[in-house]
C-alpha atoms as a PDB file:
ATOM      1  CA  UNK A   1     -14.546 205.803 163.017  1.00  0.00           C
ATOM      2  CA  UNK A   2     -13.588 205.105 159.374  1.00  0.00           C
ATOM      3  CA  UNK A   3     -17.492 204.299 159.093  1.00  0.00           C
ATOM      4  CA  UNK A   4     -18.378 208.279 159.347  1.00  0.00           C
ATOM      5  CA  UNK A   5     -16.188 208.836 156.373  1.00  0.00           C
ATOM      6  CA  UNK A   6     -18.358 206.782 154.318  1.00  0.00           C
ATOM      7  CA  UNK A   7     -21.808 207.489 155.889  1.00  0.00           C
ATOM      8  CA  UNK A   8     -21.311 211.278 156.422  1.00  0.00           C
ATOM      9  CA  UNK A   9     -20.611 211.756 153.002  1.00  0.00           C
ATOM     10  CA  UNK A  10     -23.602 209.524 152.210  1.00  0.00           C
ATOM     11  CA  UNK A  11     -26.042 211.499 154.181  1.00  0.00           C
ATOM     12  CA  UNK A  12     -24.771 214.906 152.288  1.00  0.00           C
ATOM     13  CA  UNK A  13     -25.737 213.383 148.985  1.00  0.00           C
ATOM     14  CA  UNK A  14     -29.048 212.315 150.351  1.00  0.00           C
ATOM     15  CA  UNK A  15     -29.270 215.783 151.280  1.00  0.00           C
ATOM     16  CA  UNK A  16     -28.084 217.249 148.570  1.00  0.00           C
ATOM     17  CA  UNK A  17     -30.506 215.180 145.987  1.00  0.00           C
ATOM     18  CA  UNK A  18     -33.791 215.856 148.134  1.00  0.00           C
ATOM     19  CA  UNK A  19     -33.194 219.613 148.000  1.00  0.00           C
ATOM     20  CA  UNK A  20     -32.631 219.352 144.591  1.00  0.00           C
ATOM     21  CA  UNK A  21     -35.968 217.362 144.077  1.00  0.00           C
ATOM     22  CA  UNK A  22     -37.679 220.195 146.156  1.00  0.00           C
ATOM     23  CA  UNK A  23     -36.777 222.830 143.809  1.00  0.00           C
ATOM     24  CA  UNK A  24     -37.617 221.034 141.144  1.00  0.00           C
ATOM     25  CA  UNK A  25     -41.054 220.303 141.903  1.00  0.00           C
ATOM     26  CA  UNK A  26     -41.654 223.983 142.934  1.00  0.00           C
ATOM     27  CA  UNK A  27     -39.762 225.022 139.393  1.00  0.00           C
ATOM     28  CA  UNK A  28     -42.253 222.776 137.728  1.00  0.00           C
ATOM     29  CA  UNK A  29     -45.150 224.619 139.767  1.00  0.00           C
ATOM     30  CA  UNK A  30     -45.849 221.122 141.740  1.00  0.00           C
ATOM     31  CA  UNK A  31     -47.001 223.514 144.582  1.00  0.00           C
ATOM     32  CA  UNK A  32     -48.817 226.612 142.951  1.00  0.00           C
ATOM     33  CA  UNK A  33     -52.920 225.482 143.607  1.00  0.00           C
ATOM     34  CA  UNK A  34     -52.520 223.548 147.142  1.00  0.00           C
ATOM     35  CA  UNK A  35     -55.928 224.869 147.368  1.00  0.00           C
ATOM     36  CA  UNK A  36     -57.642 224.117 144.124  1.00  0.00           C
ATOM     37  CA  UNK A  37     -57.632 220.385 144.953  1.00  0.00           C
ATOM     38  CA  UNK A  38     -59.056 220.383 148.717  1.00  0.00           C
ATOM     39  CA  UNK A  39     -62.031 222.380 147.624  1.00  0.00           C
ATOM     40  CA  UNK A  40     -62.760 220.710 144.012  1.00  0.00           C
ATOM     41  CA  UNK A  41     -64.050 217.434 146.259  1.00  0.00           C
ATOM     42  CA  UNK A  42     -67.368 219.829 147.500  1.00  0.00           C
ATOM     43  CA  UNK A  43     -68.516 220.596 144.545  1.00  0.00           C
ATOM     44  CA  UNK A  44     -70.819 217.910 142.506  1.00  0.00           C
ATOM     45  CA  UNK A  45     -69.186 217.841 138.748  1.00  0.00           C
ATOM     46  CA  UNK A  46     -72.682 218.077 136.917  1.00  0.00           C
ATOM     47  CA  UNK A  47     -73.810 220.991 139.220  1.00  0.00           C
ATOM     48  CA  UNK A  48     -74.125 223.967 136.591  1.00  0.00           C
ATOM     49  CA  UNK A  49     -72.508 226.621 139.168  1.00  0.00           C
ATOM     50  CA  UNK A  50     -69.377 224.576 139.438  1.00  0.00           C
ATOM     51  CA  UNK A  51     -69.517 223.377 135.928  1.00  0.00           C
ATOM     52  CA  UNK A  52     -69.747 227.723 135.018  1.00  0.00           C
ATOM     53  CA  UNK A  53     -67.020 228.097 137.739  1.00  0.00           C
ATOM     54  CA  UNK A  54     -64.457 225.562 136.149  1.00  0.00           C
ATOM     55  CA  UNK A  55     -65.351 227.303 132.764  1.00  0.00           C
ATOM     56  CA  UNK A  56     -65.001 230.829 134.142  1.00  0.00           C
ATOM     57  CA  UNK A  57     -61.340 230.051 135.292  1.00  0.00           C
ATOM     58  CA  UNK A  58     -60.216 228.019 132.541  1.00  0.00           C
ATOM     59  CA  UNK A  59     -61.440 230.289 129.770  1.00  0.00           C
ATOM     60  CA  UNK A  60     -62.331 226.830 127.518  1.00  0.00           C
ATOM     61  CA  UNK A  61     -66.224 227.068 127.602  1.00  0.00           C
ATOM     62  CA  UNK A  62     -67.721 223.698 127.381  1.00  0.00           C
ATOM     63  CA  UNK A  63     -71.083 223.249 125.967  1.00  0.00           C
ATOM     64  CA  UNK A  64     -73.574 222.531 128.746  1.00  0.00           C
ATOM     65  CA  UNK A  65     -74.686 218.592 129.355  1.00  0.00           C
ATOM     66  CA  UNK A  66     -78.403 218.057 127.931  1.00  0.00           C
ATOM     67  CA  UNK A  67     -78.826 215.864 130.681  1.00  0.00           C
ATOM     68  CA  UNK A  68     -80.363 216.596 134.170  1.00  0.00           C
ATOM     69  CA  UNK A  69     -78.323 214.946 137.186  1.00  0.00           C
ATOM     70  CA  UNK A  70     -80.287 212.075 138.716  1.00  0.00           C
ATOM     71  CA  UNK A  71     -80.806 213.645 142.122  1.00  0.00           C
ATOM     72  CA  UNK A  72     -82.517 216.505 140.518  1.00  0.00           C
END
């Protein structure tokens, strides 16, 4: 018995510090693109339409690569 009044306690902190990591990482936007990454791994990095997509939706325009990818 006198061990719940140590470990109940305990687990409430536990608690208490996950949920406040939680809201932290979705504070710190942790969770805004869970999408971005899972499709990012199709596209080939010199291909020019994903190069112009990147581009597009960063609004930094890079200059384009005077190289041809080897598989071309």
């Amino acid at each position: 018995m006198p061990a719940l009044y140590v470990m109940i306690p305990a687990a409430l902190l536990i608690v208490a510090i996950a949920v406040y990591i939680f809201f932290w990482a979705v504070d710190s936007g942790q969770y805004d693109d869970l999408d971005g990454p899972a499709h990012s791994i199709l596209f080939d990095d010199q291909d020019p339409n994903h190069t112009a997509a990147v581009d597009e939706a960063s609004g930094h325009p890079t200059k384009p690569d005077d190289k041809a990818p080897p598989h071309a």
